[in-house]
PDB file of N, CA and C in Angstrom:
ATOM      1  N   UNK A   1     105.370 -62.436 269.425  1.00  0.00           N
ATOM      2  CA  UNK A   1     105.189 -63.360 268.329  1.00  0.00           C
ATOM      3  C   UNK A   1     103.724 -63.323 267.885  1.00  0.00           C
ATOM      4  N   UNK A   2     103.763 -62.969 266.700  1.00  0.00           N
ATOM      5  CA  UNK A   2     102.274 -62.925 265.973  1.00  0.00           C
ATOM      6  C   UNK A   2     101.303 -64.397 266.582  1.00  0.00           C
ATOM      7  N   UNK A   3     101.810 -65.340 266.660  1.00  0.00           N
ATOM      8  CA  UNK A   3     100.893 -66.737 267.108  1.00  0.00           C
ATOM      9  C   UNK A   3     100.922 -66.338 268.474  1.00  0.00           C
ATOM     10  N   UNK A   4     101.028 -66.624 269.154  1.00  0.00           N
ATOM     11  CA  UNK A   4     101.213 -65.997 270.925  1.00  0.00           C
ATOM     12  C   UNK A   4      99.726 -64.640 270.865  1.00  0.00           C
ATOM     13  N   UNK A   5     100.022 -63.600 270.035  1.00  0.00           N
ATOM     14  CA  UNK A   5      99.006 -62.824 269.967  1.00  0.00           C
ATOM     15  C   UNK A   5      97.295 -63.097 269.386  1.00  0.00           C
ATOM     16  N   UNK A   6      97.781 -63.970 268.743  1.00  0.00           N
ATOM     17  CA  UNK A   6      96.395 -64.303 267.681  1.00  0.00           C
ATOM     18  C   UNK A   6      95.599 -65.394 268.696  1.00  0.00           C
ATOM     19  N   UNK A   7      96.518 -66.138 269.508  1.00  0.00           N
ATOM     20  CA  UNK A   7      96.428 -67.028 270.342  1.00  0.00           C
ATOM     21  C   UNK A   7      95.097 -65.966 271.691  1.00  0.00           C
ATOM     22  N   UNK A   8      96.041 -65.409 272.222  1.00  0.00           N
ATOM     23  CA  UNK A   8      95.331 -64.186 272.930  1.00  0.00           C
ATOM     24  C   UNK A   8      94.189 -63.578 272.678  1.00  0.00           C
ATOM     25  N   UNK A   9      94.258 -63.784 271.319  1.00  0.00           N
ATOM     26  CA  UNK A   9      93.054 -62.385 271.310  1.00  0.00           C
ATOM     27  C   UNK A   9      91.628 -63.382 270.387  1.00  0.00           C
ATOM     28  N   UNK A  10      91.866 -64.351 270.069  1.00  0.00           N
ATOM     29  CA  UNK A  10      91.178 -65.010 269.046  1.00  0.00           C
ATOM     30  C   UNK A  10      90.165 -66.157 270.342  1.00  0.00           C
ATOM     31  N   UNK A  11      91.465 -67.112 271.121  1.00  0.00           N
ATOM     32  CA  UNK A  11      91.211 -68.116 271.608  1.00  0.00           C
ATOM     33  C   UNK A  11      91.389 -69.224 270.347  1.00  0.00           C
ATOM     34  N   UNK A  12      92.092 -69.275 269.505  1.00  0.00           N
ATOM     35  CA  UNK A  12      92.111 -70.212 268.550  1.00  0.00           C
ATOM     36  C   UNK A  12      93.335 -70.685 269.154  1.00  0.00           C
ATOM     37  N   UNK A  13      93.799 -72.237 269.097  1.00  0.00           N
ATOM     38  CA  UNK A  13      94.643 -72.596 269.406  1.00  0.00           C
ATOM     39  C   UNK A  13      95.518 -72.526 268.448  1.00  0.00           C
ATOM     40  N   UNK A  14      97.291 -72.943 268.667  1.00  0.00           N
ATOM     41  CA  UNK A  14      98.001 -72.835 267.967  1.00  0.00           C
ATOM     42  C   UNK A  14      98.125 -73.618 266.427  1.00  0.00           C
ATOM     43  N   UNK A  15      97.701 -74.558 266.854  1.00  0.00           N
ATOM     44  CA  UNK A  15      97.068 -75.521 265.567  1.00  0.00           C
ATOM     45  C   UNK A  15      96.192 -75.442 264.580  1.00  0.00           C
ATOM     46  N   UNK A  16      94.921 -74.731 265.326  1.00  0.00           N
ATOM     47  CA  UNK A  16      94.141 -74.470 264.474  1.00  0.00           C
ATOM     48  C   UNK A  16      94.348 -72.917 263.688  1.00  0.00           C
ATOM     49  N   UNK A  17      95.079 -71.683 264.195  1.00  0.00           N
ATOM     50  CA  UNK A  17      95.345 -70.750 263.583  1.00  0.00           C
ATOM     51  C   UNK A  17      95.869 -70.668 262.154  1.00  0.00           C
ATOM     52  N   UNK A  18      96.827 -71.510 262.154  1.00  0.00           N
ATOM     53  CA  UNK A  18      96.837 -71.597 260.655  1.00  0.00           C
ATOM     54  C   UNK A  18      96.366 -72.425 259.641  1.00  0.00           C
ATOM     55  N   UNK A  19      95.177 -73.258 260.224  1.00  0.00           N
ATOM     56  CA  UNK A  19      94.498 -73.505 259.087  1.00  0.00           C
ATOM     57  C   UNK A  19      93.216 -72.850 258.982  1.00  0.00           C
ATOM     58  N   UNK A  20      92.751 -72.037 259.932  1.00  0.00           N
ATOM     59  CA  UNK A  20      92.119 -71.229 260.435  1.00  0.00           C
ATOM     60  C   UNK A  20      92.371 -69.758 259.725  1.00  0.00           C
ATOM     61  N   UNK A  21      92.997 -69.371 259.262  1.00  0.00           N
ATOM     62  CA  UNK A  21      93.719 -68.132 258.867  1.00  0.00           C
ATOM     63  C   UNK A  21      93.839 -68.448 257.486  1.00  0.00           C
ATOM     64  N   UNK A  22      94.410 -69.650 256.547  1.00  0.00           N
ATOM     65  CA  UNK A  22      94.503 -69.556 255.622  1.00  0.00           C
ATOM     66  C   UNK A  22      93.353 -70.134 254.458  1.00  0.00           C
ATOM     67  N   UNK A  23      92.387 -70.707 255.451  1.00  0.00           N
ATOM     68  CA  UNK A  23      90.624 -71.073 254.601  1.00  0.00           C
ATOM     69  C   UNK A  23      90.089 -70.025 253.962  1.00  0.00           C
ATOM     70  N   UNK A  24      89.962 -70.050 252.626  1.00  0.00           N
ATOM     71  CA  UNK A  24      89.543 -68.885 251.685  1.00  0.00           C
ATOM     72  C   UNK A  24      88.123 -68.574 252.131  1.00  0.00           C
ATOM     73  N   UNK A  25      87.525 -69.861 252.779  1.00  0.00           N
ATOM     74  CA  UNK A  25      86.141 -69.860 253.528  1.00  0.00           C
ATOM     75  C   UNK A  25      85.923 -68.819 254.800  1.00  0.00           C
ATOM     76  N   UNK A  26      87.421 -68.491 255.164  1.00  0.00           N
ATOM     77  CA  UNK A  26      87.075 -68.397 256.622  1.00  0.00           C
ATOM     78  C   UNK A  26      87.416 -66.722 256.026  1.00  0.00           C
ATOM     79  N   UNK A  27      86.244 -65.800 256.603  1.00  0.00           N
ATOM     80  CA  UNK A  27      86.184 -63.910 256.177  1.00  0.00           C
ATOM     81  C   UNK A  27      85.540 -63.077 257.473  1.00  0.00           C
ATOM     82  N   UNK A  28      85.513 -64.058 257.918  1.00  0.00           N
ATOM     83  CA  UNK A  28      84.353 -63.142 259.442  1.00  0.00           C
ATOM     84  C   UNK A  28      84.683 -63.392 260.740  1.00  0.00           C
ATOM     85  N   UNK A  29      85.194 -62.242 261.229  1.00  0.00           N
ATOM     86  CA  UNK A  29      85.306 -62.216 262.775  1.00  0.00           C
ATOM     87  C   UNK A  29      84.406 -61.674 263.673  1.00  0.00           C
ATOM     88  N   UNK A  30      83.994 -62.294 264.730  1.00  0.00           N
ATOM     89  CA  UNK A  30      82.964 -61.975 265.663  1.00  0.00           C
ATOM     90  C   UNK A  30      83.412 -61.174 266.574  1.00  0.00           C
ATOM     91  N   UNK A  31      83.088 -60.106 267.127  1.00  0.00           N
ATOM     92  CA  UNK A  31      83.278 -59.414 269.056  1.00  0.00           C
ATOM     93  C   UNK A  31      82.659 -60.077 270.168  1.00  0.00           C
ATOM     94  N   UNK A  32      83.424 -60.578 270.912  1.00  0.00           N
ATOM     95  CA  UNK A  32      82.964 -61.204 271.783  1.00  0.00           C
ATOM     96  C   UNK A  32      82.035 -60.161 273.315  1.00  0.00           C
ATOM     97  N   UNK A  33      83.757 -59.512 273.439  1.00  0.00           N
ATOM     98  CA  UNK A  33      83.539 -58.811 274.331  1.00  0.00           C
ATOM     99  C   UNK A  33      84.210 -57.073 273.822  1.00  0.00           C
ATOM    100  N   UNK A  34      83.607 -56.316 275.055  1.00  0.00           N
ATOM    101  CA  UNK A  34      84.576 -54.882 275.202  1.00  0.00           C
ATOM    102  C   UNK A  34      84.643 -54.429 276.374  1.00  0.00           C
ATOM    103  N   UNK A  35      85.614 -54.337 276.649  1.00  0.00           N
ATOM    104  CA  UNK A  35      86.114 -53.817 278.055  1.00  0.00           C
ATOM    105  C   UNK A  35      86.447 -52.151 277.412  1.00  0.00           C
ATOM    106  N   UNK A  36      85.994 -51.362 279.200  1.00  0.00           N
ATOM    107  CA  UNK A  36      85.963 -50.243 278.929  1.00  0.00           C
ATOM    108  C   UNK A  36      86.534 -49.748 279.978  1.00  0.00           C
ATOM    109  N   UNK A  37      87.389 -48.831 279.789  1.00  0.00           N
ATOM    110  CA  UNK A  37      88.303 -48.026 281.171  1.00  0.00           C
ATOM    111  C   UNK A  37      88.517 -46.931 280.740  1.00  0.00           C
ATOM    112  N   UNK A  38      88.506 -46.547 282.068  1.00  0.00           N
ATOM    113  CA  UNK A  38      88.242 -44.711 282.405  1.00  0.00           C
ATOM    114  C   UNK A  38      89.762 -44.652 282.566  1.00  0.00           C
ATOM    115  N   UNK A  39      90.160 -43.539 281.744  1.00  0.00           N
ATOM    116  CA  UNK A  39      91.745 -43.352 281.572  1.00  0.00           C
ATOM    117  C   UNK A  39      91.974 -41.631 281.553  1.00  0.00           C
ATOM    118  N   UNK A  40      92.865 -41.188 282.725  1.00  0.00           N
ATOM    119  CA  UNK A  40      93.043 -39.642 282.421  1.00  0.00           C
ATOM    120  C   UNK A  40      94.338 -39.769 281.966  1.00  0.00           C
ATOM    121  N   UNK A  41      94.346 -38.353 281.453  1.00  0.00           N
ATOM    122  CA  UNK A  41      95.993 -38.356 280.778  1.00  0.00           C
ATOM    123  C   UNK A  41      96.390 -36.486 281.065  1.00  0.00           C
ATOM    124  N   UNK A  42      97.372 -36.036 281.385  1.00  0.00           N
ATOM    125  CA  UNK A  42      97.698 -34.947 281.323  1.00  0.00           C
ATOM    126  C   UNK A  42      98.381 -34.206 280.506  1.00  0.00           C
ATOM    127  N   UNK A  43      98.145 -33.186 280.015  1.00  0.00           N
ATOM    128  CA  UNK A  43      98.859 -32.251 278.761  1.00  0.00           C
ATOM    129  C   UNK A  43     100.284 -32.293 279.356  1.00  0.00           C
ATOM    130  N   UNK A  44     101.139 -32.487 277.756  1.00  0.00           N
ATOM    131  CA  UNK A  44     102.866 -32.701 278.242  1.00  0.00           C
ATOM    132  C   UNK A  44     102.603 -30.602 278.851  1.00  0.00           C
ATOM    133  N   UNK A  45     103.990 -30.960 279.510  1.00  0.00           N
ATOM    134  CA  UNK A  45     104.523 -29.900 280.064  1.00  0.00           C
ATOM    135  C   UNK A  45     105.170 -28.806 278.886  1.00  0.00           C
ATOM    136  N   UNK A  46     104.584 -27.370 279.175  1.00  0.00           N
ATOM    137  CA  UNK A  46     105.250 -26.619 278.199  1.00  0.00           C
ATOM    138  C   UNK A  46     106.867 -26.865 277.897  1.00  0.00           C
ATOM    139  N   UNK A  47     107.013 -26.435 276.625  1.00  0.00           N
ATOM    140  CA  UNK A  47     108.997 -26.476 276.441  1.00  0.00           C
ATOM    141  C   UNK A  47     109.586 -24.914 277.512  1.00  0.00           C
ATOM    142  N   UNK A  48     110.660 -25.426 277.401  1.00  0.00           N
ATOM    143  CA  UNK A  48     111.565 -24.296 277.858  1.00  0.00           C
ATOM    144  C   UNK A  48     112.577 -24.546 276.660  1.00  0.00           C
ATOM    145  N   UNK A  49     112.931 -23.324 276.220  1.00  0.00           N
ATOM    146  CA  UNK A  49     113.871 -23.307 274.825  1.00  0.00           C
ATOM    147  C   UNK A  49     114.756 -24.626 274.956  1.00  0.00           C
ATOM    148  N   UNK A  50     115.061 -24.427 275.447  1.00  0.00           N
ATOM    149  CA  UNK A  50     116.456 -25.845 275.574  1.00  0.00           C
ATOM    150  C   UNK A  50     115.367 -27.147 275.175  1.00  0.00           C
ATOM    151  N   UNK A  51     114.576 -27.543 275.770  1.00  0.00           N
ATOM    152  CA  UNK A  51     113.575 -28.706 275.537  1.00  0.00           C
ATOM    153  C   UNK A  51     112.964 -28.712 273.832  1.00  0.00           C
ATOM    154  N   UNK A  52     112.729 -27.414 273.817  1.00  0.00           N
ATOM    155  CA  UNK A  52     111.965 -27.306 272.173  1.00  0.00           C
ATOM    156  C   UNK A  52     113.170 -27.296 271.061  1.00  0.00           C
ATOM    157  N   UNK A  53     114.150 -26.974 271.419  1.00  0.00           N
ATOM    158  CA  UNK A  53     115.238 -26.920 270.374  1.00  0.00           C
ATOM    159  C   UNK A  53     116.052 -28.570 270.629  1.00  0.00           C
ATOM    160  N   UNK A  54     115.993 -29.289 272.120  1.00  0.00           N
ATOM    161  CA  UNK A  54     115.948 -30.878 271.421  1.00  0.00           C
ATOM    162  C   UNK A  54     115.231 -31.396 271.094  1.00  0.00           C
ATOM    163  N   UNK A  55     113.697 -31.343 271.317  1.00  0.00           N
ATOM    164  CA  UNK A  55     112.992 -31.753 270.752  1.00  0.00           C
ATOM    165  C   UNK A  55     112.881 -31.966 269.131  1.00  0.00           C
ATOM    166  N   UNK A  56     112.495 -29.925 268.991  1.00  0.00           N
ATOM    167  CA  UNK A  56     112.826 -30.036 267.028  1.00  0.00           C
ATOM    168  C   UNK A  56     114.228 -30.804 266.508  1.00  0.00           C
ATOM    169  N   UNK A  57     115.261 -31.141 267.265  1.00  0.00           N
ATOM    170  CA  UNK A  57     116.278 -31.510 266.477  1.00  0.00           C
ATOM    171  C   UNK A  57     115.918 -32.878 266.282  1.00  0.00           C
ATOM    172  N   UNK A  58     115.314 -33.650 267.358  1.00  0.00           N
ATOM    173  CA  UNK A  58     115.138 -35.078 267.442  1.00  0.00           C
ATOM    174  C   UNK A  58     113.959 -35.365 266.292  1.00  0.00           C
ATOM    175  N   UNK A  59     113.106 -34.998 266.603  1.00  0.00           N
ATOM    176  CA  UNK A  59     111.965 -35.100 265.680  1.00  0.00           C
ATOM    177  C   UNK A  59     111.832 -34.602 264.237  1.00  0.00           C
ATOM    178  N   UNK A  60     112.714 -33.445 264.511  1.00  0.00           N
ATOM    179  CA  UNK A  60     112.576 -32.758 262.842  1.00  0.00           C
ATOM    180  C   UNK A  60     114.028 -32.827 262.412  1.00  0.00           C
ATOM    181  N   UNK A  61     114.854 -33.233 263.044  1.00  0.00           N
ATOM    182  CA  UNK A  61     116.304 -32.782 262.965  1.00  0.00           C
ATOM    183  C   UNK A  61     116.795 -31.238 262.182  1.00  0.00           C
ATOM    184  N   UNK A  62     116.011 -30.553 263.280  1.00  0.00           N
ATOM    185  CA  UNK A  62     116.324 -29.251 262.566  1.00  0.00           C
ATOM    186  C   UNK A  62     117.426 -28.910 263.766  1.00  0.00           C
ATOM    187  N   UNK A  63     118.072 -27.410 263.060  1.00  0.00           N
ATOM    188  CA  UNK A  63     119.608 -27.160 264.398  1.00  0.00           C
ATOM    189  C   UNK A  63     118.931 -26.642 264.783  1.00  0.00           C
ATOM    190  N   UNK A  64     119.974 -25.681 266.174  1.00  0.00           N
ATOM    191  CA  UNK A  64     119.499 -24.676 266.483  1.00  0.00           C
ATOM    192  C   UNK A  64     119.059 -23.304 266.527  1.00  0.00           C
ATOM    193  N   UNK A  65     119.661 -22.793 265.377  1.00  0.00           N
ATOM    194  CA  UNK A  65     119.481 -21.909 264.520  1.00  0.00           C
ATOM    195  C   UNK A  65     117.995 -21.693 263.761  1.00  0.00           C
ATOM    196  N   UNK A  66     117.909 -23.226 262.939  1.00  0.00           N
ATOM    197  CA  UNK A  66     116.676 -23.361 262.617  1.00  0.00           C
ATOM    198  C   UNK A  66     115.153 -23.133 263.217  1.00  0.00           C
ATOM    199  N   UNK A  67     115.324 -24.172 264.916  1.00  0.00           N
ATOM    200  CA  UNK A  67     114.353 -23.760 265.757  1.00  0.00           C
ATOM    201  C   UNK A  67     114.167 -22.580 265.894  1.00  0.00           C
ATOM    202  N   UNK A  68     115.328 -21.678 266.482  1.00  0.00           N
ATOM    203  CA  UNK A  68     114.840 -20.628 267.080  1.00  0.00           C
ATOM    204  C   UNK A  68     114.441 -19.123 265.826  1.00  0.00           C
ATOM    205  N   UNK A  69     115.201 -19.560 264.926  1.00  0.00           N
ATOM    206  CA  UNK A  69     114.742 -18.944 263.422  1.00  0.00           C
ATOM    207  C   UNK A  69     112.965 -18.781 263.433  1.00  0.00           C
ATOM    208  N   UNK A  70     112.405 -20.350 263.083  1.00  0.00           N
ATOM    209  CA  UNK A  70     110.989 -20.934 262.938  1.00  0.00           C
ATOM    210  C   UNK A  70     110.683 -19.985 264.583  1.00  0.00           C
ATOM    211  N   UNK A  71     110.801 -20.025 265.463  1.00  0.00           N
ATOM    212  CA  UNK A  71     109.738 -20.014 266.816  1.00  0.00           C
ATOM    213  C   UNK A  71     109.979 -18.266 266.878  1.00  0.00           C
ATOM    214  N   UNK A  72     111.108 -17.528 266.310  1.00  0.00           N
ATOM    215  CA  UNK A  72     110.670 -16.261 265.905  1.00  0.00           C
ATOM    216  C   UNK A  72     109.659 -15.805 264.835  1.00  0.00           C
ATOM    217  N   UNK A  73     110.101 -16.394 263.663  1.00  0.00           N
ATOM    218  CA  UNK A  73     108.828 -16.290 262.925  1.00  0.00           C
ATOM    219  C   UNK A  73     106.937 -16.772 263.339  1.00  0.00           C
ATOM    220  N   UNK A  74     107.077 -17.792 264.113  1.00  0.00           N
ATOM    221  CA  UNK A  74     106.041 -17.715 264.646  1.00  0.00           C
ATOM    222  C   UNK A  74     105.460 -16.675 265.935  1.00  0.00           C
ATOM    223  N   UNK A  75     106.712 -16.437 266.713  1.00  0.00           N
ATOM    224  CA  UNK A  75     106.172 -15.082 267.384  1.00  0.00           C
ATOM    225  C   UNK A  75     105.704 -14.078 266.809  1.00  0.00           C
ATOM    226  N   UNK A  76     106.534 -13.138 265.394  1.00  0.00           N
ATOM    227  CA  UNK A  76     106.154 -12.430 264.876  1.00  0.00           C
ATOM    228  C   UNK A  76     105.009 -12.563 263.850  1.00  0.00           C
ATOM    229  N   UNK A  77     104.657 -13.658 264.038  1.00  0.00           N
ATOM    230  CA  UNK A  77     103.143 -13.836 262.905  1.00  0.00           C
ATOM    231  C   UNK A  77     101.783 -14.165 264.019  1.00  0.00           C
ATOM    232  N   UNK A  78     101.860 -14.005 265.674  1.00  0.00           N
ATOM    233  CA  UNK A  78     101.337 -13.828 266.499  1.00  0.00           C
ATOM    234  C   UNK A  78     100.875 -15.510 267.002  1.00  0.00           C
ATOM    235  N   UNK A  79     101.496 -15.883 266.510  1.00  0.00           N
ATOM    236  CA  UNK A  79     101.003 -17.462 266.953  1.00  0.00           C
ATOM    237  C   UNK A  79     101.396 -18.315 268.181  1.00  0.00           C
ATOM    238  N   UNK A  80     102.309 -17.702 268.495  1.00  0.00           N
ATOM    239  CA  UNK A  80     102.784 -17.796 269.990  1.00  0.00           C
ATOM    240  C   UNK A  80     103.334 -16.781 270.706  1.00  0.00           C
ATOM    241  N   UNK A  81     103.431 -16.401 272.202  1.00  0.00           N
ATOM    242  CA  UNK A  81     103.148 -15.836 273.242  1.00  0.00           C
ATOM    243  C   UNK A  81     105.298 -14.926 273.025  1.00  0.00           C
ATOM    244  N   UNK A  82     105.227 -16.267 273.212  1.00  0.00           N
ATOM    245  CA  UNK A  82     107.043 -15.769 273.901  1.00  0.00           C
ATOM    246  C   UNK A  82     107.503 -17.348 273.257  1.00  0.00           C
ATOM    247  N   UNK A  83     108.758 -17.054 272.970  1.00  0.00           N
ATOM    248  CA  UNK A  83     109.851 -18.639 272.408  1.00  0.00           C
ATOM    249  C   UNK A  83     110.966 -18.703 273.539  1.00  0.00           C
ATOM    250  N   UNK A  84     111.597 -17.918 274.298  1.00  0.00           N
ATOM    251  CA  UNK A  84     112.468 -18.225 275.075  1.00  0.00           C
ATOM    252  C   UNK A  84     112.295 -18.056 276.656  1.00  0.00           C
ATOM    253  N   UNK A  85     112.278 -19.104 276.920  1.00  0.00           N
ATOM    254  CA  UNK A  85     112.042 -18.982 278.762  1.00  0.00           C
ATOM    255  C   UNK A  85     112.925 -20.507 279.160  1.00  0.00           C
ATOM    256  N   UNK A  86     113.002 -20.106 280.130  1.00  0.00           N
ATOM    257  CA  UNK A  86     114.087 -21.155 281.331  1.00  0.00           C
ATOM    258  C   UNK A  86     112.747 -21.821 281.789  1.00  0.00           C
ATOM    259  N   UNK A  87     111.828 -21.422 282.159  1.00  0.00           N
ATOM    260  CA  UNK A  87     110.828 -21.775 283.669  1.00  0.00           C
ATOM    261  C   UNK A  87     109.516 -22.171 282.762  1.00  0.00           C
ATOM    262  N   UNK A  88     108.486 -22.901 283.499  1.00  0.00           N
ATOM    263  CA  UNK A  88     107.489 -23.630 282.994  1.00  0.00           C
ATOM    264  C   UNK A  88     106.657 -22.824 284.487  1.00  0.00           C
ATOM    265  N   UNK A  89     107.160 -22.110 284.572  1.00  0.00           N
ATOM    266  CA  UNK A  89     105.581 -21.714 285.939  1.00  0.00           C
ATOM    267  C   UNK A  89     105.286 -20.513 285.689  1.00  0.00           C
ATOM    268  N   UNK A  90     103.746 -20.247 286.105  1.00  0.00           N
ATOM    269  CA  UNK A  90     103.627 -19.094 285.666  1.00  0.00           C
ATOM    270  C   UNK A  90     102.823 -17.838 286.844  1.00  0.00           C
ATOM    271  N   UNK A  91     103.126 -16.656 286.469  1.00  0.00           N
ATOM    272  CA  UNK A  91     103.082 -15.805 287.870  1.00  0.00           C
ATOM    273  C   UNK A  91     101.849 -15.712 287.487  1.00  0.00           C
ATOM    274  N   UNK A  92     101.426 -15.121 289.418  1.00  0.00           N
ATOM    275  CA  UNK A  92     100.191 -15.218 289.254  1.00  0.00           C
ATOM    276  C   UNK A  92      98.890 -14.128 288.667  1.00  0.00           C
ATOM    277  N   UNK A  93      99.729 -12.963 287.954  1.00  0.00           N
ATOM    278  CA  UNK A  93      99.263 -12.043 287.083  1.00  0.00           C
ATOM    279  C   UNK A  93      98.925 -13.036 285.700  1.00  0.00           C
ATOM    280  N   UNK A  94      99.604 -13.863 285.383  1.00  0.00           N
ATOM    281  CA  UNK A  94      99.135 -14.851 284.292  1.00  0.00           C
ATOM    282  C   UNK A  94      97.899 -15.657 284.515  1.00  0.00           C
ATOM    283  N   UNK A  95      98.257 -16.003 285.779  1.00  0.00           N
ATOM    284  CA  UNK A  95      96.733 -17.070 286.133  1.00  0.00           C
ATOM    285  C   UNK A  95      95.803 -16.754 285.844  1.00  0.00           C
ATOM    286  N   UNK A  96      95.893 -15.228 286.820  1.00  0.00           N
ATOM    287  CA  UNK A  96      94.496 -14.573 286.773  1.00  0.00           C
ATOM    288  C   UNK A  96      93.891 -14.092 285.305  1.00  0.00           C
ATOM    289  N   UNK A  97      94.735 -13.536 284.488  1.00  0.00           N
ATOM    290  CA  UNK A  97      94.132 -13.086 282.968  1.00  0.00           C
ATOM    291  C   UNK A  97      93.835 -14.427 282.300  1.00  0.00           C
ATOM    292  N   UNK A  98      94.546 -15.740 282.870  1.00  0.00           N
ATOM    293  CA  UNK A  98      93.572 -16.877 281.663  1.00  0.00           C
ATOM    294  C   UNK A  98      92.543 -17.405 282.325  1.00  0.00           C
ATOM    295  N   UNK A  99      92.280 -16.865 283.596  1.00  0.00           N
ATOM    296  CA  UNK A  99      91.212 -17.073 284.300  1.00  0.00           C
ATOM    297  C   UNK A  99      89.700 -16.516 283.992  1.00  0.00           C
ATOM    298  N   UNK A 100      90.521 -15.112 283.732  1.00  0.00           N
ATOM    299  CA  UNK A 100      89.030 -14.508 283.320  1.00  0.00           C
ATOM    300  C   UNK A 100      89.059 -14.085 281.959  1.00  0.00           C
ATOM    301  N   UNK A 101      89.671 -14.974 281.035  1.00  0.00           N
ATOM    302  CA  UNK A 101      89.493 -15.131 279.843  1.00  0.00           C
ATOM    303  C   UNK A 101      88.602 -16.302 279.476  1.00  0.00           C
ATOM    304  N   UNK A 102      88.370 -17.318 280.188  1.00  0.00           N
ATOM    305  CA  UNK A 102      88.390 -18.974 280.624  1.00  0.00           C
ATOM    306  C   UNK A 102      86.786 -18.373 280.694  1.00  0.00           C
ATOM    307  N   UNK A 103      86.144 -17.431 281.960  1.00  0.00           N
ATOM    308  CA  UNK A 103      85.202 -17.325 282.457  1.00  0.00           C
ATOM    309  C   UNK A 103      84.226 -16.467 281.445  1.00  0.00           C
TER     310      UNK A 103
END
């Protein structure tokens, strides 16, 4: 509920918010405080065809035809590696070449 929130984040009580909110006088909000947190996050996990073709359907509602149409054309215009794989791991002849590509 918008009052519950304004309540929260303002400290204005429920009473005073809306007369507080609707004073043509009232234009300026102050920062009191800022809290700061250290937050990691990890890259989603590559697709495996099956994942990228629900994905594009959900998000783009494209079929499957479509996906794998688009993720050939992007293979053949060099923009990605490979479009069809089962597995998300990678051997360790891969490691090593983005290793000393990396370096």
């Amino acid at each position: 509920d918008t009052e519950q929130l304004l309540n929260s984040m303002t400290g204005i009580s429920s009473d005073d918010q809306s007369t507080t909110l609707r004073d043509p006088n009232f234009s300026e909000w102050t920062v009191v405080s800022v809290q700061s947190k250290e937050r990691s996050t990890s890259p989603p996990i590559p697709f495996t065809t099956s994942t990228l073709q629900q994905e594009s359907n959900k998000r783009l509602g494209m079929s499957v035809s479509q996906t794998m149409s688009t993720a050939q054309s992007l293979y053949e215009a060099g923009v990605i590696s490979y479009m069809r794989t089962d597995s998300t791991n990678l051997s360790n002849d891969a490691h090593n070449a983005i290793e000393r590509s990396v370096e």
